[in-house]
Protein backbone atom coordinates (compact mmCIF):
# COMPACT_ATOMS: atom_id res chain seq x y z
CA UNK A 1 -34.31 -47.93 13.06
CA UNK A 2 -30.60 -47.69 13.89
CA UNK A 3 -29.73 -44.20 14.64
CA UNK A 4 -26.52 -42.69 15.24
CA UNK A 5 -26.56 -40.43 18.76
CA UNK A 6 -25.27 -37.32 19.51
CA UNK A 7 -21.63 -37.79 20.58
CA UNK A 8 -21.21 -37.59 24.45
CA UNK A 9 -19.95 -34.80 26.28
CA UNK A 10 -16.44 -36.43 28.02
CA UNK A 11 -17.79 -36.17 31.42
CA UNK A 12 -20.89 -38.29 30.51
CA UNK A 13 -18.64 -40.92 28.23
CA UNK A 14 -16.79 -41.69 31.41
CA UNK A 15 -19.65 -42.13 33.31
CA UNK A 16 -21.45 -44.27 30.10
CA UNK A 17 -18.36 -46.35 29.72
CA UNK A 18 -18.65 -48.33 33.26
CA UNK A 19 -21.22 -50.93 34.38
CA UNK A 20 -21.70 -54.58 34.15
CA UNK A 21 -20.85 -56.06 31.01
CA UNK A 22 -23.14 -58.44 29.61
CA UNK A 23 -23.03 -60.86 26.46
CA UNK A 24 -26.02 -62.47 24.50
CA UNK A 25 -25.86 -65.05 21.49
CA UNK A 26 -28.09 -64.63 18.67
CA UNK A 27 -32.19 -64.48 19.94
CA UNK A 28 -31.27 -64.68 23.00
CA UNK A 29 -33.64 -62.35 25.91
CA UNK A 30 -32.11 -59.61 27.42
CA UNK A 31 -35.17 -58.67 29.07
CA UNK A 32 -39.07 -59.59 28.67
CA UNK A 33 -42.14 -57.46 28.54
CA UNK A 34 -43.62 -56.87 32.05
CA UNK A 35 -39.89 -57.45 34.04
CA UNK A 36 -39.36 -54.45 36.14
CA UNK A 37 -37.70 -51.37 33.96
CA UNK A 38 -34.91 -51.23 36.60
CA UNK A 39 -31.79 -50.80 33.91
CA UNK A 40 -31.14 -49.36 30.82
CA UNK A 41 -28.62 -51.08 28.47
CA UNK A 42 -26.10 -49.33 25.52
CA UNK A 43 -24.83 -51.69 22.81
CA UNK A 44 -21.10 -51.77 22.74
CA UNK A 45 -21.14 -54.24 19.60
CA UNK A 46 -23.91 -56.18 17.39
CA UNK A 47 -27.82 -55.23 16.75
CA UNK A 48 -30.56 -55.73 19.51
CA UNK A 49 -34.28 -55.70 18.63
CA UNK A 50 -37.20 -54.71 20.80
CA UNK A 51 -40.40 -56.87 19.81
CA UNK A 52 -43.64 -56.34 20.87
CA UNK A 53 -45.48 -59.95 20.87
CA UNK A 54 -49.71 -59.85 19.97
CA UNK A 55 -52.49 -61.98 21.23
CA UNK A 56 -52.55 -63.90 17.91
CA UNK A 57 -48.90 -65.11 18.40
CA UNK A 58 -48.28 -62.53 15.58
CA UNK A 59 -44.70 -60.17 16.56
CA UNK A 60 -43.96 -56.57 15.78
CA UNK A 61 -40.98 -55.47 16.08
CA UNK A 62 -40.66 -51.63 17.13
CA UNK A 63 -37.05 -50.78 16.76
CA UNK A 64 -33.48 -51.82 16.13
CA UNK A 65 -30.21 -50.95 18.25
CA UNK A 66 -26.46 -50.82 16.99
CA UNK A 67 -23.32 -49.52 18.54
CA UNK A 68 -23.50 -46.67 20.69
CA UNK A 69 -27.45 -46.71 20.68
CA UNK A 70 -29.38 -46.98 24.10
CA UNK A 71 -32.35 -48.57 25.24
CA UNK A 72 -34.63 -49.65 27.82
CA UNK A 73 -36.29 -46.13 28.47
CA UNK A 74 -39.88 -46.96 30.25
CA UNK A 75 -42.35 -43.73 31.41
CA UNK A 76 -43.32 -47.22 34.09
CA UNK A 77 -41.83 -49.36 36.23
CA UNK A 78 -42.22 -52.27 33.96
CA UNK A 79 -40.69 -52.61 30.19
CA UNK A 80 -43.59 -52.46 27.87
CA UNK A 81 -41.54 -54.24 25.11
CA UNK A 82 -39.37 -57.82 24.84
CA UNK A 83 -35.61 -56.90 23.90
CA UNK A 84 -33.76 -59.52 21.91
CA UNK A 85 -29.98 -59.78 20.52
CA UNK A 86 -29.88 -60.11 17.03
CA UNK A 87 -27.07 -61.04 16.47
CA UNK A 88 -24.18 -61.95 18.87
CA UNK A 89 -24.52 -58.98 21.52
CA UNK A 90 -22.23 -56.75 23.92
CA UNK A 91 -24.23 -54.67 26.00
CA UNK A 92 -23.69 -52.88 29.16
CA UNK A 93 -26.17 -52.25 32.02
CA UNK A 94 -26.91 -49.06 34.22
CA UNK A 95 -29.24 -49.33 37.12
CA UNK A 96 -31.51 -46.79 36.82
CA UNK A 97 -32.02 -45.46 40.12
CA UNK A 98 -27.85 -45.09 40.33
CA UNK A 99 -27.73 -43.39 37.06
CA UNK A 100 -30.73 -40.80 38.57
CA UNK A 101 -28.68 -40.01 41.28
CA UNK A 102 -25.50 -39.50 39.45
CA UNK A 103 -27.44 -37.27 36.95
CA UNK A 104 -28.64 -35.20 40.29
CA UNK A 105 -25.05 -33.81 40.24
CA UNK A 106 -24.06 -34.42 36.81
CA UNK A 107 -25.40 -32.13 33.72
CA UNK A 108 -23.31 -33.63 31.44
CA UNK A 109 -24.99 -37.18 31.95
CA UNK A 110 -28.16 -35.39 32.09
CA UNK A 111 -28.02 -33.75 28.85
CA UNK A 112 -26.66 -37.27 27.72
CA UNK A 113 -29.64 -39.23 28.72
CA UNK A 114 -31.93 -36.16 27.57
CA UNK A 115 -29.98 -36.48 24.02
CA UNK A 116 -30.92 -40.74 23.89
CA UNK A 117 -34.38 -39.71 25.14
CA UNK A 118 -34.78 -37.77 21.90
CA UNK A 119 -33.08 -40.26 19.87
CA UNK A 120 -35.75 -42.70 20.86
CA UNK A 121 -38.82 -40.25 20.02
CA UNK A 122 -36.87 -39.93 16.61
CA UNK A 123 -36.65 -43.27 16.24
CA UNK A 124 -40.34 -43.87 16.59
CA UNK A 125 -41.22 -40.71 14.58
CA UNK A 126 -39.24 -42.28 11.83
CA UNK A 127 -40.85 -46.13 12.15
CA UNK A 128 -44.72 -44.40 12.40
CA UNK A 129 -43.55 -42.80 9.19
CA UNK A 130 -42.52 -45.65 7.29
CA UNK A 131 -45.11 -47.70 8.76
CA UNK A 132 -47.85 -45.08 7.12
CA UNK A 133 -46.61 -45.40 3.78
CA UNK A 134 -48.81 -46.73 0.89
CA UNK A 135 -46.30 -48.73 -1.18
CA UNK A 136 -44.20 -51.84 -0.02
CA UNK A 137 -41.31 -50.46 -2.48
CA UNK A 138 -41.29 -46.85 -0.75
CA UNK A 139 -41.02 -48.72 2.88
CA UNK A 140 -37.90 -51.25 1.84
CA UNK A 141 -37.05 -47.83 0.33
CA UNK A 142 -37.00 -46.02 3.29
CA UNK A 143 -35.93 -48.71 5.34
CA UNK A 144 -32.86 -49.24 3.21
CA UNK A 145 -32.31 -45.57 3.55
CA UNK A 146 -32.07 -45.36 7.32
CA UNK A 147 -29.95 -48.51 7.22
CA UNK A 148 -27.24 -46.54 4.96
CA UNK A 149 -27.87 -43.25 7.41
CA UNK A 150 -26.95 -45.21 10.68
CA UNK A 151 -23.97 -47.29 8.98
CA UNK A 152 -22.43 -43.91 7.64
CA UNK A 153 -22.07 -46.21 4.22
CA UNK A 154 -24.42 -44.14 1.94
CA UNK A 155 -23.68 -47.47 -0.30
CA UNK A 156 -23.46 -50.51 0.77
CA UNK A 157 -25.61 -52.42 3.74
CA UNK A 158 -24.93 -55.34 5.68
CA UNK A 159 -27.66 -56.28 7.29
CA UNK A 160 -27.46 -58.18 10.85
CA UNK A 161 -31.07 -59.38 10.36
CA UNK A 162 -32.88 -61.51 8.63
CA UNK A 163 -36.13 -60.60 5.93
CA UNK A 164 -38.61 -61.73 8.34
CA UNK A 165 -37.18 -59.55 10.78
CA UNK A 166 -37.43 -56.70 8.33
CA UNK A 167 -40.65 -57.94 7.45
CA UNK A 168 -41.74 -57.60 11.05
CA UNK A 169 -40.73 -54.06 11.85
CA UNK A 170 -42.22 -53.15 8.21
CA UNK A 171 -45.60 -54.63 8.63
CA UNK A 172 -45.29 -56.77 5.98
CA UNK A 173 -45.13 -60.66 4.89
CA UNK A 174 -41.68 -62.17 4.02
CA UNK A 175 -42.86 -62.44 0.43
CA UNK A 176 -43.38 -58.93 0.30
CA UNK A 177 -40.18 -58.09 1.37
CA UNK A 178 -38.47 -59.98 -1.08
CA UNK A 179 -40.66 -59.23 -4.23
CA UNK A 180 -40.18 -55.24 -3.03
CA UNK A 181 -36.50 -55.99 -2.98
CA UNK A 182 -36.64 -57.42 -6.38
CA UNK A 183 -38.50 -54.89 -8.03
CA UNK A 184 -35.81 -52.04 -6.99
CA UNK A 185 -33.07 -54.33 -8.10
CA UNK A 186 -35.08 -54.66 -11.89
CA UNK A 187 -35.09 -51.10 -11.84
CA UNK A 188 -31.75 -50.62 -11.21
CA UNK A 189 -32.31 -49.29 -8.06
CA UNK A 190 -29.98 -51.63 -6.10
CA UNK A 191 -28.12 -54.64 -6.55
CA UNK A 192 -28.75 -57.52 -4.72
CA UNK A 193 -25.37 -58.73 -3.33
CA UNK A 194 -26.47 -61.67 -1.23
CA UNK A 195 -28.89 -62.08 1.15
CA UNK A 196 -27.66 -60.00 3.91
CA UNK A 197 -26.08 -57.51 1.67
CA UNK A 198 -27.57 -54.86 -0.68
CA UNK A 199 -25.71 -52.22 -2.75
CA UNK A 200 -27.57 -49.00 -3.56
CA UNK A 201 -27.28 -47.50 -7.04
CA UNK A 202 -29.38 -44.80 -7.19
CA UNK A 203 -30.18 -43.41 -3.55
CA UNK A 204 -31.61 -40.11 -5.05
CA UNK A 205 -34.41 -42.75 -6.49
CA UNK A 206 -34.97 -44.71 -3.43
CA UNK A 207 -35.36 -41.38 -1.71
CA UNK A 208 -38.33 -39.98 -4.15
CA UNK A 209 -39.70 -43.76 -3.25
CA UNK A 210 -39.43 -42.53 0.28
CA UNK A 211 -41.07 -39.46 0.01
């Protein structure tokens, strides 16, 4: 899920803060499974998804990207995964083989890029985790839990995407999504504020969900 990086040494924020600035409406591509893995890409504003699509037109989607976060890390030379903007996008791109070189004489952007690196293994640490669990309540539990972590709002969420995207990364129908959500709101777990936004009551509860 979203997850809030380490804060950049100065020397690597300068260096992070220039390339080409690019803008994507809602669902629009940035880049598609199988292009070439020459650039990564750090969202300046707005959610980006990364989507893996099956051979039974089915879609999973492996992570979500907010403000500050960085993506577009491949072990390849191709991307393994379709990234998507959520919502209206700002993203800006770093060619890879310029940003290897500048690392060369850089530590600061090394340990930068080393610090995202680890943010993405956390990241996928945390999805295998919530993907694992039993119960559709303890996964919208958990869910809503890293939601409130990478917002800083231990409260209230405002979600920039829609249930069947959160039924996608959850492994889990639309339907279940929703009757999940509406069993923690009957237990007075959370309130339901509208669609897109969800107030949590009791987090101590939604964490033993979680656990």
């Amino acid at each position: 899920m979203l997850r809030r990086s380490e804060q950049a040494p100065p020397q690597a924020a300068i260096l992070l803060a220039t390339g080409p600035v690019r803008y994507f409406a809602p669902n629009c591509c940035i880049y598609m499974a199988s292009d070439a893995a020459e650039a990564l890409f750090k969202v300046v504003s707005g959610v980006v998804r990364t989507v893996r699509f099956l051979q039974d037109g089915k879609r999973q989607i492996d992570a979500f990207y907010g403000s500050g976060d960085v993506f577009g890390f491949e072990r390849g030379a191709a991307y393994t995964l379709t990234a998507e903007a959520v919502s209206r996008c700002t993203v800006i791109s770093y060619n890879c083989k310029g940003l290897d070189v500048l690392a060369m004489h850089n530590p600061a952007l090394t340990r930068q890029l080393y610090v995202y690196t680890l943010d993405g293994l956390g990241r996928a640490q945390a999805h295998a985790k919530l993907l694992a669990h039993a119960g559709a309540t303890g996964k919208i539990a958990g869910f809503l839990l890293e939601c409130s972590a990478a917002s800083g709002d231990e409260h209230t969420i405002t979600f920039a995407m829609a249930r069947q995207d959160i039924a996608d990364y959850l492994g889990m129908t639309v339907e279940t999504v929703s009757r999940a959500l509406t069993e923690l709101r009957k237990a007075a777990f959370i309130d339901l504020i509208s669609s897109r936004e969800i107030n949590l009551k009791n987090v101590a509860a939604l964490r033993s969900l979680n656990s």
